[in-house]
C-alpha atoms as a PDB file:
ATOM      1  CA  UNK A   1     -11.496 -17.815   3.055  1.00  0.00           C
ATOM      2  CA  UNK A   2     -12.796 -21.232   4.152  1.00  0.00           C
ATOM      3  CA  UNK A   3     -13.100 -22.714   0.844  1.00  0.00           C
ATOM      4  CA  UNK A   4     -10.139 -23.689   0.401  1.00  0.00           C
ATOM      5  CA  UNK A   5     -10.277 -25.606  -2.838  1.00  0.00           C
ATOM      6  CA  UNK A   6     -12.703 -23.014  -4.711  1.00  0.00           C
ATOM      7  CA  UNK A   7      -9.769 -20.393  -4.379  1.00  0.00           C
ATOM      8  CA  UNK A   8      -7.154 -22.988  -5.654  1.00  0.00           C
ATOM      9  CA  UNK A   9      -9.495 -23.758  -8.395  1.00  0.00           C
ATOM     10  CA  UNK A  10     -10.235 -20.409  -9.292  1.00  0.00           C
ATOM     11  CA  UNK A  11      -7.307 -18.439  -9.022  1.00  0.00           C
ATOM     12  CA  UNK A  12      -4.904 -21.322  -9.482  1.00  0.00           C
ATOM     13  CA  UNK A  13      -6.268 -23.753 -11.902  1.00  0.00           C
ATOM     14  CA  UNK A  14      -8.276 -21.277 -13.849  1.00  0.00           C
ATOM     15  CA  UNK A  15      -5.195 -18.767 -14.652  1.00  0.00           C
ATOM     16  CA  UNK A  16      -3.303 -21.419 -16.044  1.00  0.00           C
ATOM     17  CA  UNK A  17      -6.695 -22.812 -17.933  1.00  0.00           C
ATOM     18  CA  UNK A  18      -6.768 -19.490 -19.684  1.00  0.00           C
ATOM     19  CA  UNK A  19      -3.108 -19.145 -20.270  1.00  0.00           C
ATOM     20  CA  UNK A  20      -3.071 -22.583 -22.444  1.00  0.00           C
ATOM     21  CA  UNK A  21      -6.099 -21.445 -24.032  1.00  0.00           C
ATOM     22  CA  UNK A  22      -4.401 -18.500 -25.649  1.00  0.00           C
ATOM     23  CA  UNK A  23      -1.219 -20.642 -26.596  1.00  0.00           C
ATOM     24  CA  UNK A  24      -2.981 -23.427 -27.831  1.00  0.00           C
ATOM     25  CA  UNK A  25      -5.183 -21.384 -29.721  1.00  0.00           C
ATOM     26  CA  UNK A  26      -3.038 -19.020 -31.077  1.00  0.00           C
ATOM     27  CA  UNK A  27      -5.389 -16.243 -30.037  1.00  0.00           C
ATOM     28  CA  UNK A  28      -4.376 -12.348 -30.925  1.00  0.00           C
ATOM     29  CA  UNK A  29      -3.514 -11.661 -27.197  1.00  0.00           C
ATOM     30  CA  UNK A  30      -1.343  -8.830 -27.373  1.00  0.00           C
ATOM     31  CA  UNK A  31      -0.885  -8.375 -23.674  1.00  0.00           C
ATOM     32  CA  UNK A  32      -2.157 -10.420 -20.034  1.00  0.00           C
ATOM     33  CA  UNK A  33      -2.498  -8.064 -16.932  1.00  0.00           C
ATOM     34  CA  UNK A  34      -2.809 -10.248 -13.641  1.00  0.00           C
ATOM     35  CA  UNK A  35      -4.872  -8.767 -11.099  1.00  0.00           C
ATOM     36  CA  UNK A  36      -2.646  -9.782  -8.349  1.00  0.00           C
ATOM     37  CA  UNK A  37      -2.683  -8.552  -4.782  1.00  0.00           C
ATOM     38  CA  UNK A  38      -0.622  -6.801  -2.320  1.00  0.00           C
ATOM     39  CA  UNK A  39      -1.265  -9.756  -0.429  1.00  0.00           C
ATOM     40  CA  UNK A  40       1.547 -11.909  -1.709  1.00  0.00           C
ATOM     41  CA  UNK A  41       3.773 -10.565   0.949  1.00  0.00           C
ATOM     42  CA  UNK A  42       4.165 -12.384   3.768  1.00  0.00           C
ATOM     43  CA  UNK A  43       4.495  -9.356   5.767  1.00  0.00           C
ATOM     44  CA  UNK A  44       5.077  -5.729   5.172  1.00  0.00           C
ATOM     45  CA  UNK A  45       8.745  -4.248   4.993  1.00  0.00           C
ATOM     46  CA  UNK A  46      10.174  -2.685   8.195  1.00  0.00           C
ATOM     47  CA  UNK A  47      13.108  -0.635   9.464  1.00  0.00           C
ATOM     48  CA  UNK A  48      15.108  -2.551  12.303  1.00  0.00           C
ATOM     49  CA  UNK A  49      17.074  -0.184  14.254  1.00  0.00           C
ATOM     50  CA  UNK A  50      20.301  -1.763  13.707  1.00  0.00           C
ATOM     51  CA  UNK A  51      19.703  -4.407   9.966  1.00  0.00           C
ATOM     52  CA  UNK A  52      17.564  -1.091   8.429  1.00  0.00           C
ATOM     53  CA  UNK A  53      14.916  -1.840   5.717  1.00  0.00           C
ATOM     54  CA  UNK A  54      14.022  -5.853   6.517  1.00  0.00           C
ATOM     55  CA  UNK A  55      11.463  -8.180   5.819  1.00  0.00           C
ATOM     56  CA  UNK A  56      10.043  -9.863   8.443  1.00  0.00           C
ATOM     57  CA  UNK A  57       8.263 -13.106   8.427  1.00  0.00           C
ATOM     58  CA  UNK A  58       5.033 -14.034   8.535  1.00  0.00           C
ATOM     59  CA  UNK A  59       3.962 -13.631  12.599  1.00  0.00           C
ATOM     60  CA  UNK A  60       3.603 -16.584  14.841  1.00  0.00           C
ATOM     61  CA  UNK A  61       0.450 -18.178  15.843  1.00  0.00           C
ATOM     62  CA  UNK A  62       1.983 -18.754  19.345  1.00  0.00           C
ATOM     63  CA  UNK A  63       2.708 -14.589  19.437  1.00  0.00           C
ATOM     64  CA  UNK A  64      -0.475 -13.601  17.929  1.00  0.00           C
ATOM     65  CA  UNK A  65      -2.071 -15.847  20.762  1.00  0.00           C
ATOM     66  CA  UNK A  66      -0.285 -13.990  23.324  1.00  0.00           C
ATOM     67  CA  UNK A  67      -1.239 -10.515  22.701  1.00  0.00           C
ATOM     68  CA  UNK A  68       1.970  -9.716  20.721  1.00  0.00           C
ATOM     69  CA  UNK A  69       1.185  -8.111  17.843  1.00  0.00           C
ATOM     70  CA  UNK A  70       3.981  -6.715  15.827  1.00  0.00           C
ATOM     71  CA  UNK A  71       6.548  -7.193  13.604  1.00  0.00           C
ATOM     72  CA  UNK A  72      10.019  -8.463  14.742  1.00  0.00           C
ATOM     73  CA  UNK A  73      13.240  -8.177  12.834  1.00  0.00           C
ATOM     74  CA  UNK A  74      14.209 -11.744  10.874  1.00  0.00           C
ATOM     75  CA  UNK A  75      17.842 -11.345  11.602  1.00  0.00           C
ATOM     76  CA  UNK A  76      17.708 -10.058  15.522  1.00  0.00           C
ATOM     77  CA  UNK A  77      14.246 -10.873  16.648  1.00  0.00           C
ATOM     78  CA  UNK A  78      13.890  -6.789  17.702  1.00  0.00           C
ATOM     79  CA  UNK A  79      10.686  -5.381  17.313  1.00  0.00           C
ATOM     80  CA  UNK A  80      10.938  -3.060  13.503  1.00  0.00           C
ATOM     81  CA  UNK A  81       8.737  -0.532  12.847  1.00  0.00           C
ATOM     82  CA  UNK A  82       6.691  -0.866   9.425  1.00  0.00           C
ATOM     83  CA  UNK A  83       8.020   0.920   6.042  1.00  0.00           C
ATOM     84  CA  UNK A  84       6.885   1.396   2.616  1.00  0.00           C
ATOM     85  CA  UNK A  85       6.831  -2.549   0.808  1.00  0.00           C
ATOM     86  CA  UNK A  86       8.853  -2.579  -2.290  1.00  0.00           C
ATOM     87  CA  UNK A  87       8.002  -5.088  -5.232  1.00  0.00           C
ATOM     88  CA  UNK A  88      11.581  -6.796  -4.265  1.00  0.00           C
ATOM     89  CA  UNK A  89      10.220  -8.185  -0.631  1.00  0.00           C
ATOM     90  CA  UNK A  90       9.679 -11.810  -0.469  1.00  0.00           C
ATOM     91  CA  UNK A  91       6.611 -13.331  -1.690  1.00  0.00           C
ATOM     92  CA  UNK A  92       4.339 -16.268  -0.929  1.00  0.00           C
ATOM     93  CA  UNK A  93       1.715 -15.587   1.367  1.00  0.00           C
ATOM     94  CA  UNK A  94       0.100 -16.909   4.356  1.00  0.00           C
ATOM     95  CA  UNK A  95      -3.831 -17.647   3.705  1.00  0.00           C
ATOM     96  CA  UNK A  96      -5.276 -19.903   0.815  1.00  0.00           C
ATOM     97  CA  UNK A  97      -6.387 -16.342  -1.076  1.00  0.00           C
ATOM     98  CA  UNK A  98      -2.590 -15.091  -0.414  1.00  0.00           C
ATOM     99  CA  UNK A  99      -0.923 -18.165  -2.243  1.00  0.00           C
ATOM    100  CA  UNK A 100      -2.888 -18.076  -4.802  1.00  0.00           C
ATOM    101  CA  UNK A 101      -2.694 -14.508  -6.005  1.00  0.00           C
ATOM    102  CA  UNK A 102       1.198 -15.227  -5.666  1.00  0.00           C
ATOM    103  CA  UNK A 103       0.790 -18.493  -8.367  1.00  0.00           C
ATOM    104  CA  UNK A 104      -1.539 -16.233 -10.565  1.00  0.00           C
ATOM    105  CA  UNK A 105       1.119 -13.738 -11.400  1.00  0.00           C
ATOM    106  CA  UNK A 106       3.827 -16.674 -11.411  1.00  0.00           C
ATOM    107  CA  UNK A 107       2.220 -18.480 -13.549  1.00  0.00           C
ATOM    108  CA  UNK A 108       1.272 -15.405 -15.718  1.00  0.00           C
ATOM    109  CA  UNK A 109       4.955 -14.009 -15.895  1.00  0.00           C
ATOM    110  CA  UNK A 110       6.478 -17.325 -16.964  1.00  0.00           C
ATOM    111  CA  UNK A 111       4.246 -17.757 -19.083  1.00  0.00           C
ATOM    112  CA  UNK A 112       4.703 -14.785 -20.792  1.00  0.00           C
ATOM    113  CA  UNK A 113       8.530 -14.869 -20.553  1.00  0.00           C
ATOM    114  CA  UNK A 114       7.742 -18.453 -22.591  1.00  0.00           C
ATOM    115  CA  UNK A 115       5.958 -17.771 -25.220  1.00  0.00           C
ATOM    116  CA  UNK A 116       6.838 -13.870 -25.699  1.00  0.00           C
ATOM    117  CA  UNK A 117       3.238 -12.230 -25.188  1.00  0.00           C
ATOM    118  CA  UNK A 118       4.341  -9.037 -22.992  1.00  0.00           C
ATOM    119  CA  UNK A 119       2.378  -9.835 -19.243  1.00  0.00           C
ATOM    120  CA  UNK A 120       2.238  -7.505 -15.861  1.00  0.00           C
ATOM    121  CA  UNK A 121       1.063  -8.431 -12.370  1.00  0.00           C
ATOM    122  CA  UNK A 122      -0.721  -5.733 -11.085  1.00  0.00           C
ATOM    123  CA  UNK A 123      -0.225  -5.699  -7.079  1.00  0.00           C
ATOM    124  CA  UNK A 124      -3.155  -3.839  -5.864  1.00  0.00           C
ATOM    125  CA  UNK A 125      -3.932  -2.608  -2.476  1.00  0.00           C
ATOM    126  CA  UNK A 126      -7.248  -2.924  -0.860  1.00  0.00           C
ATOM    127  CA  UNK A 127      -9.148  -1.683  -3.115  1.00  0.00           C
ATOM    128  CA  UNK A 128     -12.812   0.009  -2.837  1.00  0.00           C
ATOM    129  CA  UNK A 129     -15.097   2.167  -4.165  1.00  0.00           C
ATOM    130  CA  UNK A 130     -18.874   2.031  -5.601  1.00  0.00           C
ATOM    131  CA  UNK A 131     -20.598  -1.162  -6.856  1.00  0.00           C
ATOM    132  CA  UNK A 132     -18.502  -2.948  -4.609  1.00  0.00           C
ATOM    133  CA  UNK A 133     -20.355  -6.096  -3.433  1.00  0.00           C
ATOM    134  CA  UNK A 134     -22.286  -5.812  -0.400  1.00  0.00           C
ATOM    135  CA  UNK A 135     -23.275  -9.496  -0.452  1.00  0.00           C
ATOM    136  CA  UNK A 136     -20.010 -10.696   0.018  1.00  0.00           C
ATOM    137  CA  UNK A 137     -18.719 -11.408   3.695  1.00  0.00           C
ATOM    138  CA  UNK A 138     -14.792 -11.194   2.404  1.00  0.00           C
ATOM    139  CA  UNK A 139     -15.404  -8.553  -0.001  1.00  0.00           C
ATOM    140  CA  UNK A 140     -13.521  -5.934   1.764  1.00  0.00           C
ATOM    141  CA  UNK A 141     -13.698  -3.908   5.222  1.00  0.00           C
ATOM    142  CA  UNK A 142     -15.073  -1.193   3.973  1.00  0.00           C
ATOM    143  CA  UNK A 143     -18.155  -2.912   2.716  1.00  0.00           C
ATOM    144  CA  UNK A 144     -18.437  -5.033   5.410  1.00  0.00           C
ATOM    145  CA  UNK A 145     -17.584  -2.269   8.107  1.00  0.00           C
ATOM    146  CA  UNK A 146     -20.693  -0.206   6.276  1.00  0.00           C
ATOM    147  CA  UNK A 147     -23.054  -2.860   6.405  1.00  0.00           C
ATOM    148  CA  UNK A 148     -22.240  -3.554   9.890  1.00  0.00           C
ATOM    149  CA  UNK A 149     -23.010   0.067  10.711  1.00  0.00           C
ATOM    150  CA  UNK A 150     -25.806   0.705   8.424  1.00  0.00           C
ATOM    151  CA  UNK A 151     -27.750  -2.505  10.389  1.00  0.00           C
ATOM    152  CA  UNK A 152     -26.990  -0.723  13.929  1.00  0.00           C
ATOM    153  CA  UNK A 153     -23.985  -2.944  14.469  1.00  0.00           C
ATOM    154  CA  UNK A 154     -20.495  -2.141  15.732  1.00  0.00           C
ATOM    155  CA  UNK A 155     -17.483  -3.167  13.394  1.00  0.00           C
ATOM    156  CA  UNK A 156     -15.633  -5.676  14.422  1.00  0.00           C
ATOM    157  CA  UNK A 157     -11.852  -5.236  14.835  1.00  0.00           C
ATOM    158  CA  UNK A 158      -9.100  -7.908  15.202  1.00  0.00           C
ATOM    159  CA  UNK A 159      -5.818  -7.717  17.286  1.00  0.00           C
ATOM    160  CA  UNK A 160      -5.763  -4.678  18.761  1.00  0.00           C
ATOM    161  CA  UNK A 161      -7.163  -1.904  15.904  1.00  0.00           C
ATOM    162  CA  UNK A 162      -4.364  -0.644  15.447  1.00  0.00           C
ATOM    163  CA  UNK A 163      -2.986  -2.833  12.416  1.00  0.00           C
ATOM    164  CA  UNK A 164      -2.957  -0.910   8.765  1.00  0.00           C
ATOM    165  CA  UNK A 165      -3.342  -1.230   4.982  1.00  0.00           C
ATOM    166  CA  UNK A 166      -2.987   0.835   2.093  1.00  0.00           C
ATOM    167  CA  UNK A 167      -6.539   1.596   0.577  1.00  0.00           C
ATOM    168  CA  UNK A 168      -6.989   2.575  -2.834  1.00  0.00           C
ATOM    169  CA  UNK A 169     -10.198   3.654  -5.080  1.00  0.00           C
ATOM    170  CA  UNK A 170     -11.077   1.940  -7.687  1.00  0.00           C
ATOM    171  CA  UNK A 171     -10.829   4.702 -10.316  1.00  0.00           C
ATOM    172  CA  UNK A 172      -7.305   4.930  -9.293  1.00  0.00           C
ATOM    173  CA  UNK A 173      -7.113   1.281 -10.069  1.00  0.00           C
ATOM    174  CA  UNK A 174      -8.776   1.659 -13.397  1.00  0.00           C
ATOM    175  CA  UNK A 175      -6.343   4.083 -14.682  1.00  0.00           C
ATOM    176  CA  UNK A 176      -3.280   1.949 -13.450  1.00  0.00           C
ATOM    177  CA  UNK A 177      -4.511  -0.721 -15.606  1.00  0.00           C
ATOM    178  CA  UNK A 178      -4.611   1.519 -18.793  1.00  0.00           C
ATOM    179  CA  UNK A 179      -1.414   2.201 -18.336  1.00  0.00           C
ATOM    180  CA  UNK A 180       0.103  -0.946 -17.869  1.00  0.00           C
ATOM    181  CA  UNK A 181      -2.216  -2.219 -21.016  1.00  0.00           C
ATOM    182  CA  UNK A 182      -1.211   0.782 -23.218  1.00  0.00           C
ATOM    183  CA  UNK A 183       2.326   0.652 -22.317  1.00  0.00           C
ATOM    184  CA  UNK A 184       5.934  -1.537 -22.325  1.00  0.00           C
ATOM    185  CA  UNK A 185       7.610  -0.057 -19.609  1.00  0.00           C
ATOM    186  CA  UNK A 186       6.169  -1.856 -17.225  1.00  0.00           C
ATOM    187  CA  UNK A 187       6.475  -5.344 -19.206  1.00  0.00           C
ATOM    188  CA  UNK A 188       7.162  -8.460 -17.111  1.00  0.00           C
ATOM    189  CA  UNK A 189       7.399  -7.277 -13.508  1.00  0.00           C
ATOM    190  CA  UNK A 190       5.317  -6.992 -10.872  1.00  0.00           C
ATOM    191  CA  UNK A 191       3.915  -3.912  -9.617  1.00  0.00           C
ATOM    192  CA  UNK A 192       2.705  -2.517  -6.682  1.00  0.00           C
ATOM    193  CA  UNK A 193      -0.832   0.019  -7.312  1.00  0.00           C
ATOM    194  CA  UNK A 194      -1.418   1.214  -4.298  1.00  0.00           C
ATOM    195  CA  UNK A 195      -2.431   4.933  -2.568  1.00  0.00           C
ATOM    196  CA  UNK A 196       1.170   5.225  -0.507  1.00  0.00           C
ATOM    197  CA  UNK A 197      -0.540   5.834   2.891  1.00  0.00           C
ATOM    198  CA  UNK A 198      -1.227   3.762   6.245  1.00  0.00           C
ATOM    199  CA  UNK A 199      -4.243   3.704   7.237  1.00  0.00           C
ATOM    200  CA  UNK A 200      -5.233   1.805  10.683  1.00  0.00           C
ATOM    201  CA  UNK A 201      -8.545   0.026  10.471  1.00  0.00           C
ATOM    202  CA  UNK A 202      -9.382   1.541  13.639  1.00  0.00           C
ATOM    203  CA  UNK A 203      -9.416   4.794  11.752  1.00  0.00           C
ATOM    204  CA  UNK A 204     -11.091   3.214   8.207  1.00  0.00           C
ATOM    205  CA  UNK A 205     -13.946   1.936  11.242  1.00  0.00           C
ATOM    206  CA  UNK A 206     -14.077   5.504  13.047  1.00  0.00           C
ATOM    207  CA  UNK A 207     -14.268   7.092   9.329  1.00  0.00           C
ATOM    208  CA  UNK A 208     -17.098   5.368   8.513  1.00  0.00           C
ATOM    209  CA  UNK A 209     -19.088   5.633  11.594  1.00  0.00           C
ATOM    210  CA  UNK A 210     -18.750   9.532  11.364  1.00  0.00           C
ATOM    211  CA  UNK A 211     -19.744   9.358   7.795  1.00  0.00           C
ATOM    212  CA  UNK A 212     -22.854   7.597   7.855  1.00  0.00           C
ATOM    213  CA  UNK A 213     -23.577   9.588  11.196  1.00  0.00           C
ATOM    214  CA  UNK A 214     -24.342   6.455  13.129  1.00  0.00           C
ATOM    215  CA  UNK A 215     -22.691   6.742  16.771  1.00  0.00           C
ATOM    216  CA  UNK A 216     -21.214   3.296  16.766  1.00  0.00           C
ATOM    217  CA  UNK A 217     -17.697   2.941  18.293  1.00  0.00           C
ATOM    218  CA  UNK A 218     -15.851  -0.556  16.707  1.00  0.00           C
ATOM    219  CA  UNK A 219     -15.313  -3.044  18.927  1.00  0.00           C
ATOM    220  CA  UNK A 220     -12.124  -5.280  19.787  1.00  0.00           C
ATOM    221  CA  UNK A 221     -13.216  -9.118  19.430  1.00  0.00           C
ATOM    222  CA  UNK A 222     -10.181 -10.209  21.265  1.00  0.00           C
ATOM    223  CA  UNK A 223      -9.456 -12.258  18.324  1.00  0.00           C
ATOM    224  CA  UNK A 224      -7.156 -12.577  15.380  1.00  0.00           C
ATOM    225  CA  UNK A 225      -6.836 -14.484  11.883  1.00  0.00           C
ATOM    226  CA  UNK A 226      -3.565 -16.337  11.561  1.00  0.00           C
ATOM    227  CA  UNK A 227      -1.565 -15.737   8.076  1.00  0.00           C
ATOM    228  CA  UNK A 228      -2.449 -12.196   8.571  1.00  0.00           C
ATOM    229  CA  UNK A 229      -0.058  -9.081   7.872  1.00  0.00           C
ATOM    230  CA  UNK A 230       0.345  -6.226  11.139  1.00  0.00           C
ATOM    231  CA  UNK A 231       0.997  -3.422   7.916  1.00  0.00           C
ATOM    232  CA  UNK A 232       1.207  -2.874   4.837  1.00  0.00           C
ATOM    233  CA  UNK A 233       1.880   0.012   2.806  1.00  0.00           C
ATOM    234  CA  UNK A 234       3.045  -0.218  -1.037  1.00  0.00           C
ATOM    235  CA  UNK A 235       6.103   1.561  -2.430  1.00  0.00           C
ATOM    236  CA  UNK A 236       4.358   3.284  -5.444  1.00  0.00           C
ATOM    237  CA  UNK A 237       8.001   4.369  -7.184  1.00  0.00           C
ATOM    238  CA  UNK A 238       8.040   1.625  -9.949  1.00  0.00           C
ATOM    239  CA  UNK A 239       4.104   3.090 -10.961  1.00  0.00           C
ATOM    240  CA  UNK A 240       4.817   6.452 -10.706  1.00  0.00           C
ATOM    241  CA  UNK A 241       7.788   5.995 -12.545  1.00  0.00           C
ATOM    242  CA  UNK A 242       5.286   5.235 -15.785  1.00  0.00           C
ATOM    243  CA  UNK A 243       2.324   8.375 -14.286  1.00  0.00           C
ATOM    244  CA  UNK A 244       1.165   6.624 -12.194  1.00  0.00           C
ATOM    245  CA  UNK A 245      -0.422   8.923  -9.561  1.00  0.00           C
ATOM    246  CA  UNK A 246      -3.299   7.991  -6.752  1.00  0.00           C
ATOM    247  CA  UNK A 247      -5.774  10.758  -7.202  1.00  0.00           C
ATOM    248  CA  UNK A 248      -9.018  10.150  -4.246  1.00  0.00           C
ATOM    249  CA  UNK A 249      -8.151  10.211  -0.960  1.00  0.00           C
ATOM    250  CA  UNK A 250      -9.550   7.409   1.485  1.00  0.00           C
ATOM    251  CA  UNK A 251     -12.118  10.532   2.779  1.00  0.00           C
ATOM    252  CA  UNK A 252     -13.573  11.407  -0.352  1.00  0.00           C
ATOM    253  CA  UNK A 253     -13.395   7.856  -2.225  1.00  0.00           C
ATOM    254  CA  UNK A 254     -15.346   6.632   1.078  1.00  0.00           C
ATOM    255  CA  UNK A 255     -17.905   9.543   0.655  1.00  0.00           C
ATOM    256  CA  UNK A 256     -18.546   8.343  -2.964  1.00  0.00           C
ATOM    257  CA  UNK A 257     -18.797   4.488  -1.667  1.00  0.00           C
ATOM    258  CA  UNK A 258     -21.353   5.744   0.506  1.00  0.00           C
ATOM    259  CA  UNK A 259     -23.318   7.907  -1.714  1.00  0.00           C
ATOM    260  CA  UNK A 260     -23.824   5.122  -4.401  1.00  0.00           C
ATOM    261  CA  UNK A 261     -24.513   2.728  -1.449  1.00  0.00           C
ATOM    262  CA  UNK A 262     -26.879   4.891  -0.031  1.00  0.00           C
ATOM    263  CA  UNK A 263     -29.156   4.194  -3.052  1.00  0.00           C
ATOM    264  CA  UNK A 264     -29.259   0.353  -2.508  1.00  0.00           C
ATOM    265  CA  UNK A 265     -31.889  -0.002  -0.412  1.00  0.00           C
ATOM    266  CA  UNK A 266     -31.352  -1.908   3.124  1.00  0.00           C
ATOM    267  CA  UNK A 267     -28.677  -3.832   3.252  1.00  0.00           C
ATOM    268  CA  UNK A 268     -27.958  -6.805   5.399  1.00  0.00           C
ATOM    269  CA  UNK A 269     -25.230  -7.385   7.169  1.00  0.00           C
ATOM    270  CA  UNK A 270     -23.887 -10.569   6.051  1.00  0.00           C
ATOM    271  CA  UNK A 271     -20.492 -10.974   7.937  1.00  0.00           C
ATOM    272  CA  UNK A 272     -22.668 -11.662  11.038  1.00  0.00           C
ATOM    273  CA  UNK A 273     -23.500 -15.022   9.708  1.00  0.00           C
ATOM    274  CA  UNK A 274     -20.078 -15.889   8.164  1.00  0.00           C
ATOM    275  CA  UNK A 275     -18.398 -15.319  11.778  1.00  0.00           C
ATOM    276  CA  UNK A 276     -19.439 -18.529  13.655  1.00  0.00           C
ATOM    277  CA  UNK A 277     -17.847 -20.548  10.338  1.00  0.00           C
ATOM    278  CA  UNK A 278     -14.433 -18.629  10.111  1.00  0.00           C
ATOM    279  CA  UNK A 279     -14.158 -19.293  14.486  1.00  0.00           C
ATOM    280  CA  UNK A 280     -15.300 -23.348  13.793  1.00  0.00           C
ATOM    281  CA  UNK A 281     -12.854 -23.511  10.736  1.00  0.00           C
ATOM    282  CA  UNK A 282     -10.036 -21.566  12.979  1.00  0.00           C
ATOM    283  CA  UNK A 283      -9.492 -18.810  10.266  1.00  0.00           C
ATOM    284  CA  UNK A 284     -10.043 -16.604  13.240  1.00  0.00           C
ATOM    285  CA  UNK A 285      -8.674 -17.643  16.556  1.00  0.00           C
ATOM    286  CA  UNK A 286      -8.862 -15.789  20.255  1.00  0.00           C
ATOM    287  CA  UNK A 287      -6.192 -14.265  21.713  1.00  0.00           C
ATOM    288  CA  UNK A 288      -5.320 -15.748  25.472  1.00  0.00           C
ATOM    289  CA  UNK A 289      -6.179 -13.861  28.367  1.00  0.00           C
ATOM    290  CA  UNK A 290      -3.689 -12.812  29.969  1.00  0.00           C
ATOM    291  CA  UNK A 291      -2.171 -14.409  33.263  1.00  0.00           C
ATOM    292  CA  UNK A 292      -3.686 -13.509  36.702  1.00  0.00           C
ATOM    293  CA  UNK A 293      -0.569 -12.058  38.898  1.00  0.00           C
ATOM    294  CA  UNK A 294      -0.497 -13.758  42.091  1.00  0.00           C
ATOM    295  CA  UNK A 295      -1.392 -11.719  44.966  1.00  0.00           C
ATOM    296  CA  UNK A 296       0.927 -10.506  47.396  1.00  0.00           C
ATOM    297  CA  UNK A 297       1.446 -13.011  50.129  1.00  0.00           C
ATOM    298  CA  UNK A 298       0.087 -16.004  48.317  1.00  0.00           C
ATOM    299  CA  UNK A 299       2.087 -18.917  48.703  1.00  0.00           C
END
């Protein structure tokens, strides 16, 4: 996340490399899927007690500072309550990865409305599952949450715990590909691949504590990342609409995770050492303490 121009160069830069490759060459292409990401969104959908299904905006820093964590209605400032995302919600993103994944699948769609080579965008949720890296301090928070563990070390949680994702195994992935590959009906649009259920990270932490049967509780930093969603879950219809179904569950994908990284050997725990450059670089900030209340009688 701190390198700012890698990502842009990457993700940005290199999809539209590629894409003028295969014009300019004339290459037998027959179809572009764009691993994009669920995080696109600014924020997860929500139900407002009086507007209904909404989209909120991204949170403010000044909020997220304070302690207050969730999601407010765009049209009457009232706190919502999260709902399934549909591919429909506003998209742009609030971190350097975020943007880019939204120009990737952009620039992949226009491009394919242009010059008539049938392209998807892929949304996918956090995704896991063996031979995931474990070298990588942004690969995931499962990996990192294991390594953390696995090197007697408690995992570190953001705002209050209590925020959630969608998680979904890689095979499940795999076979969402196929069919957007094999297929038409999916031709053009942007889809959301996801497993359908919340999950709060306090529970993905707790999960993998029990799992690995090391007695670690996760810990609150007091701290948060700006750009960050409160929830996210992805409206599956438009997939399942095609087959589409998720087929591992977040307990028994994790217990494959950690059989295969069970035979890697120690692992170290490198999100301990990336930590002091996401606080310098202010990709993670602290959250305020809170006000002392005046004692009675004080003048």
């Amino acid at each position: 996340m701190p390198e700012l121009s890698k990502y842009v160069a990457v993700n940005s830069f290199g999809t539209a490399q590629l894409l003028e490759v295969i014009r300019d060459e004339n290459l037998p292409v027959r179809k572009v899927v764009v691993a994009s990401s669920q995080a696109v969104y600014s924020e997860g959908a929500a139900v407002c007690p009086t507007h209904r299904l909404v989209f909120p905006r991204a949170r403010a820093v000044a909020r997220l500072r304070a302690g207050d964590f969730g999601v407010r209605c765009p049209v009457c400032d009232a706190v919502a309550t999260p709902a399934a995302t549909p591919e429909e919600a506003p998209i742009g993103g609030e971190t350097v990865y975020a943007i880019t994944k939204a120009d990737q699948e952009r620039l992949v769609l226009t491009w394919g409305r242009q010059t008539g080579v049938p392209t998807v965008a892929l949304r996918y949720s956090c995704t896991y599952g063996p031979r995931q890296s474990i070298f990588n301090p942004y690969t995931g928070v499962i990996a990192i949450f294991t390594t953390r563990l696995l090197n007697g070390r408690p995992p570190a949680l953001y705002e209050d715990g209590e925020q959630t994702r969608d998680f979904c195994f890689v095979e499940d992935i795999a076979r969402a590909n196929l069919l957007a590959a094999t297929g038409d009906r999916l031709d053009g649009q942007p889809v959301n691949i996801g497993g359908g259920r919340a999950t709060t990270i306090r529970e993905v932490a707790e999960t993998l504590a029990a799992a690995l049967g090391v007695p670690i509780a996760p810990v609150v930093t007091g701290e948060f990342r700006p750009g960050e969603m409160r929830a996210l879950t992805s409206d599956i219809a438009r997939a399942r609409a095609i087959g589409y179904a998720p087929q591992t569950d977040l307990a028994t994908g994790i217990a494959r995770y950690l059989d295969w990284i069970r035979g890697q050997g120690a692992v170290r725990d490198y999100f301990a050492a990336a930590e002091p450059l996401l606080r310098a670089k202010r990709i993670v900030q602290p959250v305020a303490p809170p006000t002392p209340t005046p004692a009675r009688g004080a003048g």
